[in-house]
Protein backbone atom coordinates (compact mmCIF):
# COMPACT_ATOMS: atom_id res chain seq x y z
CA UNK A 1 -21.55 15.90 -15.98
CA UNK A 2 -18.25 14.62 -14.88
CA UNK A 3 -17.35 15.81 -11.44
CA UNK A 4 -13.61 15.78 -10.29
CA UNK A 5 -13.09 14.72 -6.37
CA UNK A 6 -9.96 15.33 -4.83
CA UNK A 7 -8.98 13.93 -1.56
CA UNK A 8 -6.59 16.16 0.64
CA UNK A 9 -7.11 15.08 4.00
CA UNK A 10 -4.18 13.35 4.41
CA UNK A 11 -1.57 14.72 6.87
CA UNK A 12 1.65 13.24 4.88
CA UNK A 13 3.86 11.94 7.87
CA UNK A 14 6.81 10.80 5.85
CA UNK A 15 8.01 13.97 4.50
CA UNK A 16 8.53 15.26 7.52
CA UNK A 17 9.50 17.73 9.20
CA UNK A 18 8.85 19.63 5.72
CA UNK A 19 5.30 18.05 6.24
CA UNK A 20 3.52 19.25 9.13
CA UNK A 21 0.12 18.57 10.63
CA UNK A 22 -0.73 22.26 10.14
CA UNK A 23 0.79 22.33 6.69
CA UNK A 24 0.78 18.91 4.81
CA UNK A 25 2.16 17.66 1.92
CA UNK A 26 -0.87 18.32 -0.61
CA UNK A 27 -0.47 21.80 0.49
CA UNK A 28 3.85 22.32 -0.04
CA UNK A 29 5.72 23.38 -3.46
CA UNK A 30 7.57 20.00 -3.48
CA UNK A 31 8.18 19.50 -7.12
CA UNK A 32 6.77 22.33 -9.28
CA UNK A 33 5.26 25.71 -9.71
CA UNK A 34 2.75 25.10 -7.19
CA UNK A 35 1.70 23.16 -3.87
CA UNK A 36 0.77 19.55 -5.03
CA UNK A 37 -2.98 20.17 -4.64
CA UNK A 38 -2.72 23.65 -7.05
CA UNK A 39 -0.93 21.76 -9.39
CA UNK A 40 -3.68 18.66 -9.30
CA UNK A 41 -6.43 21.58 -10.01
CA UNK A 42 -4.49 23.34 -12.48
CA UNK A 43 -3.83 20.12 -14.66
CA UNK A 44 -7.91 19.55 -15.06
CA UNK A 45 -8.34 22.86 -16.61
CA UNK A 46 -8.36 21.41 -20.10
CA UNK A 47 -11.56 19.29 -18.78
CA UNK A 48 -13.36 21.11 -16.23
CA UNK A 49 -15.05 24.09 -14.98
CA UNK A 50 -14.22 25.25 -11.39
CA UNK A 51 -17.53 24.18 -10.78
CA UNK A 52 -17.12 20.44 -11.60
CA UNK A 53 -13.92 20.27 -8.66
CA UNK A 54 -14.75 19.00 -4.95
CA UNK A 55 -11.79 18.93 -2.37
CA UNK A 56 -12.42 16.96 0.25
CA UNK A 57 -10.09 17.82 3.77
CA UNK A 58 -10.23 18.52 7.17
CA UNK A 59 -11.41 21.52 8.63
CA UNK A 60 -8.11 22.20 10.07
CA UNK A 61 -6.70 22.42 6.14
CA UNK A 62 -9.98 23.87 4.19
CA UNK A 63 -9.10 27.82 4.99
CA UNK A 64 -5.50 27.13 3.59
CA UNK A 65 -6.87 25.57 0.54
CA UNK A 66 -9.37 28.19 -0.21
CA UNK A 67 -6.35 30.85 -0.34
CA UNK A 68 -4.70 28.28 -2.63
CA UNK A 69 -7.48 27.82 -4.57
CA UNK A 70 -9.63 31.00 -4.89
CA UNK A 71 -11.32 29.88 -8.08
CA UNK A 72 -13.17 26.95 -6.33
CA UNK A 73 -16.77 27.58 -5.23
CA UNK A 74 -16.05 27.66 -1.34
CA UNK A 75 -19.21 25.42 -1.38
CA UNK A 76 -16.91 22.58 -3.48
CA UNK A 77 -14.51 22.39 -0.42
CA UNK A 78 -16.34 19.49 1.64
CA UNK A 79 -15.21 18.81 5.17
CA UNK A 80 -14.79 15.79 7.24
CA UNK A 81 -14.91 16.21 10.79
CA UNK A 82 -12.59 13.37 11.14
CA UNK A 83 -10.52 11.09 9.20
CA UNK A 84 -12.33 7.93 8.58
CA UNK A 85 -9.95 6.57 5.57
CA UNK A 86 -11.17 6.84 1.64
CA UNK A 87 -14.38 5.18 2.12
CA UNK A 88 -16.21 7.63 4.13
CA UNK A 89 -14.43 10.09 1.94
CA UNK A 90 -15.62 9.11 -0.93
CA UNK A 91 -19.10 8.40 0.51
CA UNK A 92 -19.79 11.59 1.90
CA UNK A 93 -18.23 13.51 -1.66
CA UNK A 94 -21.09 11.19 -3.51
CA UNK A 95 -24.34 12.82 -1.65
CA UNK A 96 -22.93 15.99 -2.04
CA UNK A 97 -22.61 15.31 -5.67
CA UNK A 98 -25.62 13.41 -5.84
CA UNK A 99 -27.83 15.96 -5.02
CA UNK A 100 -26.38 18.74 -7.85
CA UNK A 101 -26.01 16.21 -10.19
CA UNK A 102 -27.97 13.08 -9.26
CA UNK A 103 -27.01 11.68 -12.97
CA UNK A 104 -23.29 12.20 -13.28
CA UNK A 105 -19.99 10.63 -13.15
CA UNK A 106 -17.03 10.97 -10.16
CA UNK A 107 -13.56 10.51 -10.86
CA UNK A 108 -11.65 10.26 -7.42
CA UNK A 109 -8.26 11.61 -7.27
CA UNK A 110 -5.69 12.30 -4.99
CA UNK A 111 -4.14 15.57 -3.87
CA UNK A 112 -0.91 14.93 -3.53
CA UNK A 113 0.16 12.42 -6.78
CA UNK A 114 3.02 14.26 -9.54
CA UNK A 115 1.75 13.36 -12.90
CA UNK A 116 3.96 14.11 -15.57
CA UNK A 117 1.68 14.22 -18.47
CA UNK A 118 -1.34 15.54 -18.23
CA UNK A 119 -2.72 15.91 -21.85
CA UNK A 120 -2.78 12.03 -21.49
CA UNK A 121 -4.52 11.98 -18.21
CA UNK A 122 -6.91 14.20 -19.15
CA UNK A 123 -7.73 11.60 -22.20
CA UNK A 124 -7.73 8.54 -19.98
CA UNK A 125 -10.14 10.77 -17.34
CA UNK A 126 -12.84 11.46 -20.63
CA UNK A 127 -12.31 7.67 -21.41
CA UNK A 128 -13.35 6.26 -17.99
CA UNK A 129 -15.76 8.76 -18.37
CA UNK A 130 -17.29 7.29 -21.20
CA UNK A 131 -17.11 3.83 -19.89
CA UNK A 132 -18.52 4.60 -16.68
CA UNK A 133 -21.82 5.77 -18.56
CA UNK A 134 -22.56 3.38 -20.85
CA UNK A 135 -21.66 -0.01 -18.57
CA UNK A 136 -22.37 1.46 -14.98
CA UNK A 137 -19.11 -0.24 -13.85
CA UNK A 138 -16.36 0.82 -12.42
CA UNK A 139 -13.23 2.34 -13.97
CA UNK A 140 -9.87 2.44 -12.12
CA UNK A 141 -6.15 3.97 -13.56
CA UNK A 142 -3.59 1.20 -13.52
CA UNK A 143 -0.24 2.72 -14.07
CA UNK A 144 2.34 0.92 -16.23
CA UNK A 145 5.01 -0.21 -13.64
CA UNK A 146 8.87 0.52 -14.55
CA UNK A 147 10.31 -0.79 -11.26
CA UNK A 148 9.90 -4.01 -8.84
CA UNK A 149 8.00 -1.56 -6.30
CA UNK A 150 6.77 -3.27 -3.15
CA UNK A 151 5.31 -0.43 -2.07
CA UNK A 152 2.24 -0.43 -4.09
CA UNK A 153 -0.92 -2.91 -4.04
CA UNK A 154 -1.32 -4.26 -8.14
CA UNK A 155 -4.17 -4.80 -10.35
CA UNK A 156 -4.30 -8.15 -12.90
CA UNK A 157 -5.21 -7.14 -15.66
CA UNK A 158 -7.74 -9.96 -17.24
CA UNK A 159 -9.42 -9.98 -20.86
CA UNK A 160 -9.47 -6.83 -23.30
CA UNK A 161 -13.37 -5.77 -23.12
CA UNK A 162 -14.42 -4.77 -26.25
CA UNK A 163 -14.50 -1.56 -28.48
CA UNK A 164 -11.30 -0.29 -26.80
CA UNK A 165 -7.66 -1.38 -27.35
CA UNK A 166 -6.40 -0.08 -24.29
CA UNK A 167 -9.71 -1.36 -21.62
CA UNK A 168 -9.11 -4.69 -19.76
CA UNK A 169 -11.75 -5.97 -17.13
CA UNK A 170 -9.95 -6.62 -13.90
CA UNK A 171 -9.35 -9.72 -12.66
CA UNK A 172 -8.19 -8.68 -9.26
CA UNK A 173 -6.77 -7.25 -7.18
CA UNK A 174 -3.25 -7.79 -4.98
CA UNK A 175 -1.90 -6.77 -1.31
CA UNK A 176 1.32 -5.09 -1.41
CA UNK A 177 3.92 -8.07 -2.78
CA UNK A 178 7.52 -8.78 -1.62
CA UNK A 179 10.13 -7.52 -3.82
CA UNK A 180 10.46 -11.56 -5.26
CA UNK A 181 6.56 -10.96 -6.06
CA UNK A 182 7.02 -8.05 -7.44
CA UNK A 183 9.80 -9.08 -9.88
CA UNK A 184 7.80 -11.47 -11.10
CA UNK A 185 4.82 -9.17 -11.58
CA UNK A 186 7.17 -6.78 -13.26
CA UNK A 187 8.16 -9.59 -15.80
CA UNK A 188 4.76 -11.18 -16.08
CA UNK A 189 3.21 -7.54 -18.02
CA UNK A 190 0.43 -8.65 -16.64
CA UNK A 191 -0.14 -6.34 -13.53
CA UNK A 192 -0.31 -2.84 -12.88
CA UNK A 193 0.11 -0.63 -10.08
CA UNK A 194 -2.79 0.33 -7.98
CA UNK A 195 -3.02 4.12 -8.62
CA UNK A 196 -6.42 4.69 -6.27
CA UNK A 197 -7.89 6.55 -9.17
CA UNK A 198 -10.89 5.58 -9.79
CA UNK A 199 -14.35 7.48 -12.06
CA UNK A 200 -18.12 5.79 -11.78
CA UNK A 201 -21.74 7.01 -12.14
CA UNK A 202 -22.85 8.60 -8.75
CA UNK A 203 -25.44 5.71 -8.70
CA UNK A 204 -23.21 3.23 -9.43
CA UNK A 205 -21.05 3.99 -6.21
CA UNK A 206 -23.55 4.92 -4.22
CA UNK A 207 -25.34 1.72 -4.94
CA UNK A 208 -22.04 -0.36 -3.99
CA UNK A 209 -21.67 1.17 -1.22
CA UNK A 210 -25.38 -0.17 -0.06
CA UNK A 211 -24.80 -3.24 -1.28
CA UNK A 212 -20.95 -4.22 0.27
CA UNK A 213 -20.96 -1.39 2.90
CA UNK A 214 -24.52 -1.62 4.38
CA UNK A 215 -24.05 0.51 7.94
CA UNK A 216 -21.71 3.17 6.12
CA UNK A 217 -24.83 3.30 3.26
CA UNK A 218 -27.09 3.79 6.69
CA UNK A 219 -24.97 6.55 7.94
CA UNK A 220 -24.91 8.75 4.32
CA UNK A 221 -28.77 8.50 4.25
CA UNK A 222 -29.16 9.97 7.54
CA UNK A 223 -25.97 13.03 6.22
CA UNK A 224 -27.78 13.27 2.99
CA UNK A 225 -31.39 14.27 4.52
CA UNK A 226 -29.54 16.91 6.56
CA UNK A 227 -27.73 18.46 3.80
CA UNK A 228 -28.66 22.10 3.44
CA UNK A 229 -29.90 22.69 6.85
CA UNK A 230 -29.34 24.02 10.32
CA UNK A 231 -28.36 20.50 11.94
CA UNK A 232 -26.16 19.11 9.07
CA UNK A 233 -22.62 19.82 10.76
CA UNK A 234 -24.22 18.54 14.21
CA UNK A 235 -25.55 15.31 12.02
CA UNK A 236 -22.55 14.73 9.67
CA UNK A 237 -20.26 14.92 12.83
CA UNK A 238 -22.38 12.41 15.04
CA UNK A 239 -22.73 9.57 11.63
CA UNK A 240 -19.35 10.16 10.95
CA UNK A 241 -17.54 8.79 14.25
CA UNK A 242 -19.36 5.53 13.87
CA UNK A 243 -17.97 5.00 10.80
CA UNK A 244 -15.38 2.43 10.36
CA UNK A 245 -12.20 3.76 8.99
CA UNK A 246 -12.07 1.21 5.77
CA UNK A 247 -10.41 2.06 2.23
CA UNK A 248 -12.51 2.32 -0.54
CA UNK A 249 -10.01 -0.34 -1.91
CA UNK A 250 -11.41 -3.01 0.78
CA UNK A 251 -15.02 -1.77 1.15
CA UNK A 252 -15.93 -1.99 -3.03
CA UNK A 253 -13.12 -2.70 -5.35
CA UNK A 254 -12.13 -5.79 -4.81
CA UNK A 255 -15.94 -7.23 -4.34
CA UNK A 256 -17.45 -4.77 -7.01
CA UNK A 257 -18.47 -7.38 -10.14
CA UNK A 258 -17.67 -5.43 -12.99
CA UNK A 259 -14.88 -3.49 -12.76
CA UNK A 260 -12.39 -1.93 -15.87
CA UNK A 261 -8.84 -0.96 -15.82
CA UNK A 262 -7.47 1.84 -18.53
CA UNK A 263 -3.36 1.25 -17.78
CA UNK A 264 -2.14 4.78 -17.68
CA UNK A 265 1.48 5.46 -18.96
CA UNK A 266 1.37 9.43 -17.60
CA UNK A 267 4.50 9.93 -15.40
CA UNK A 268 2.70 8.99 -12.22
CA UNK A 269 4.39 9.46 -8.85
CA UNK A 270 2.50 9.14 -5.36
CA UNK A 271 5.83 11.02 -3.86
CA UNK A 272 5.43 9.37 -1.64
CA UNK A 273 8.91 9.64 0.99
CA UNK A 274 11.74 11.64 0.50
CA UNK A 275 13.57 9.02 -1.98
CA UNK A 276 10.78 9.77 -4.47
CA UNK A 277 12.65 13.07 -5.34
CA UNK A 278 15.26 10.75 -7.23
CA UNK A 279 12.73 10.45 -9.66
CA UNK A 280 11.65 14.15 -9.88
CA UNK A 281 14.64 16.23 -9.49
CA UNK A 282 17.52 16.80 -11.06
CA UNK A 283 20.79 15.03 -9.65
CA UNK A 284 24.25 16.31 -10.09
CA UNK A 285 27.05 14.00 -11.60
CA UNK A 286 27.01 12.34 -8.47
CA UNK A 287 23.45 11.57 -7.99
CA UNK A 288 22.95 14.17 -5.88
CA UNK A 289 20.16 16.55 -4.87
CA UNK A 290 21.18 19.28 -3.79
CA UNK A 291 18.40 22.12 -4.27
CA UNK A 292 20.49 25.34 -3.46
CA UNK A 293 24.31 26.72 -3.20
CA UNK A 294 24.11 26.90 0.42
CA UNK A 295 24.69 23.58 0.27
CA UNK A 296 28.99 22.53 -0.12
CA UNK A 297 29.42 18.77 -1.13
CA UNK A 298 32.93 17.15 -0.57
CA UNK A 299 32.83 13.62 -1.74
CA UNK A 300 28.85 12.77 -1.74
CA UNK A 301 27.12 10.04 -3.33
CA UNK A 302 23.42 9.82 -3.82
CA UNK A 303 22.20 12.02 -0.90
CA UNK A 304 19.23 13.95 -1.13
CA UNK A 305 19.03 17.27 0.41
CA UNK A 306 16.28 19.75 0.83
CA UNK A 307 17.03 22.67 3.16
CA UNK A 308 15.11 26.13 4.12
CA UNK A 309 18.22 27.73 2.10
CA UNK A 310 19.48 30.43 4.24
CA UNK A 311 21.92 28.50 6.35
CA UNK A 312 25.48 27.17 5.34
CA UNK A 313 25.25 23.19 4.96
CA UNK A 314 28.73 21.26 4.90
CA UNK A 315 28.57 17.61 4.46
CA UNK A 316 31.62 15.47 3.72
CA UNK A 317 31.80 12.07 2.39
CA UNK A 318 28.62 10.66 2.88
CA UNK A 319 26.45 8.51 0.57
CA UNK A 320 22.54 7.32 0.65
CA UNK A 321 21.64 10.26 3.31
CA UNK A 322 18.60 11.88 3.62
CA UNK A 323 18.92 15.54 5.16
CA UNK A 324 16.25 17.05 5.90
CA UNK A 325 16.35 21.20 7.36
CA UNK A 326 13.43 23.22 7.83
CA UNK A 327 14.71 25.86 10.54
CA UNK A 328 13.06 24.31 13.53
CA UNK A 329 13.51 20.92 12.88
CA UNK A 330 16.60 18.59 11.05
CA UNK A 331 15.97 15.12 9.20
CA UNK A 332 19.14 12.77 9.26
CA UNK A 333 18.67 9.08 7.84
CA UNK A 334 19.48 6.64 5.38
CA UNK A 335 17.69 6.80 2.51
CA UNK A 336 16.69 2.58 3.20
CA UNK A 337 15.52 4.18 6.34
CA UNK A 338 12.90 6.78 4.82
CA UNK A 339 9.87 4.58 5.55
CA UNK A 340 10.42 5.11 9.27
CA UNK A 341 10.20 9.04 9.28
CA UNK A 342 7.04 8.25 10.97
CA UNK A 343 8.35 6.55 13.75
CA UNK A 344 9.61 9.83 14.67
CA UNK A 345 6.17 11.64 15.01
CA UNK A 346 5.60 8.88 17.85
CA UNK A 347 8.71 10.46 19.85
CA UNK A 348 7.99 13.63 19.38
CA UNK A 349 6.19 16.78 21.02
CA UNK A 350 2.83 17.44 18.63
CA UNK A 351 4.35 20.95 18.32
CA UNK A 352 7.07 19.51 16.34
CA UNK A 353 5.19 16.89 14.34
């Protein structure tokens, strides 16, 4: 069976104050008909049962996601009793799997990605699914890159494998380049962006995991005996602080010795700061977003605005602003500045972040 694994733990610091520790990103009605993680559900309905979706999150977040998501089995909603980064994650997400389904195949998204076409992702998912089974290696999304974007780590794409015109074997992977790097990657069409998507046989990750990750392998075993009874929360909890908070990314990928690449043209977006709205909202003739009519624009130029709606905004002759309004809290930056919303949570009272 192919199992879908979502990770929403995240706690999405740069989109504050919209974003808040009690009520992340995954969980807010940024850019559609529903919070990012409904719509990352709701877009694998073509594909899979209710049965075949895990969420993984935080306690503090798994009550808010079960209202979001009734149709989930509240059994599918696994908690972390800390954040640990995706390798733990993903670890803990593969017992659980692993003992329903000791023979199937993960795909690991994220909660909180906008992906404009789905029929296509869906296709791409069923591929890697495919793949996964009959080579036991690893299959990773690379999306087709439209932009120098330094932002994102790369995958080089090496030789076509064969039987599939649109499969390449990886030949590695890349840090996050400069934007010099990244025009050249851009030009080279050679490299794609690292998407952190990736599908694999339960054994297949659980056996790289024991082989480049040997005390977080240790740590599982002792969760996985414990599953299903009376000590498992008290066990999960105690494993799970010694675990070193590593990506997946570090721990497997880029040591893993056979690993594939599908490149995936779907409208991908990790949203991931306020400027990333350029690219999923509508701008007036002035390049403006400006989501309401409480909002009166004398001479703006590319500003983004996102307010709660029921206040008057005025804003005259600005350009490249970020404003931010959320009742209790205001955003004010320039939009080269985005990247530093999270300085701000360091400043700030935790009732405000």
């Amino acid at each position: 069976m192919l199992n879908f694994v979502i990770m929403a733990g995240g706690k999405g610091e740069r989109f504050w104050p919209k974003s808040r520790i009690e009520l992340p990103k995954q969980l807010l009605n940024l850019t559609g008909n529903g919070t990012m993680i409904q719509e990352t559900v709701w877009r694998l309905k073509k594909i899979a049962q209710p049965s075949q979706i895990y969420i993984v999150t935080s306690g503090m977040y798994a009550a808010k996601i079960a209202e979001q998501l009734p149709e989930l089995p509240p059994e599918n909603i696994i908690i972390e009793p800390e954040g640990r980064n995706t390798a733990p994650c993903i670890g803990l997400a593969s017992i659980i799997i692993e003992k329903k389904d000791p023979g199937g195949v993960m795909a690991v998204l994220a909660a909180d990605h906008v992906i404009q076409k789905p029929d296509l992702f869906c296709e791409l998912l069923l591929q890697g699914n495919e793949v996964a089974r009959e080579t036991g290696g690893i299959v990773t999304l690379g999306i087709q890159p439209d932009r120098p974007e330094t932002g994102y780590g790369y995958i080089k794409m090496g030789p076509q494998a064969s039987g599939a015109d649109n499969l390449f074997r990886v030949e590695r992977f890349t840090e996050k380049p400069n934007l010099e790097t990244a025009h050249e990657f851009l030009t080279s069409g050679k490299y794609l962006w690292n998407s952190g998507m990736f599908i694999w046989k339960v054994a297949t990750i659980r056996r790289a995991i024991a082989d480049f990750m040997p005390d977080l392998h240790q740590g599982l075993e002792t969760i996985r005996a414990a599953i299903g009874t009376d000590q498992y929360p008290e066990i999960l909890a105690e494993q799970y602080s010694k675990f070193e908070k590593i990506s997946i990314d570090y721990g497997v990928m880029e040591r893993a010795p056979l690993v594939y690449v599908l490149p995936a043209d779907i409208g991908w977006d990790d949203v991931g700061s306020w400027t990333a709205l350029e690219r999923l909202r509508a701008q007036d003739a002035n390049g403006n977003i400006l989501p309401n009519e409480n909002i009166v624009a004398i001479d703006l130029q590319n500003c983004i605005f996102e307010t709660s709606g029921d206040k008057l905004v005025a804003a005259i002759g600005l350009s490249d602003i970020v404003y931010v309004e959320t009742g209790d809290a205001v955003l004010i930056c320039p939009k080269n500045r985005v990247q530093d919303v999270k300085k701000v949570l360091e400043k700030v009272d935790k009732t405000k972040q």
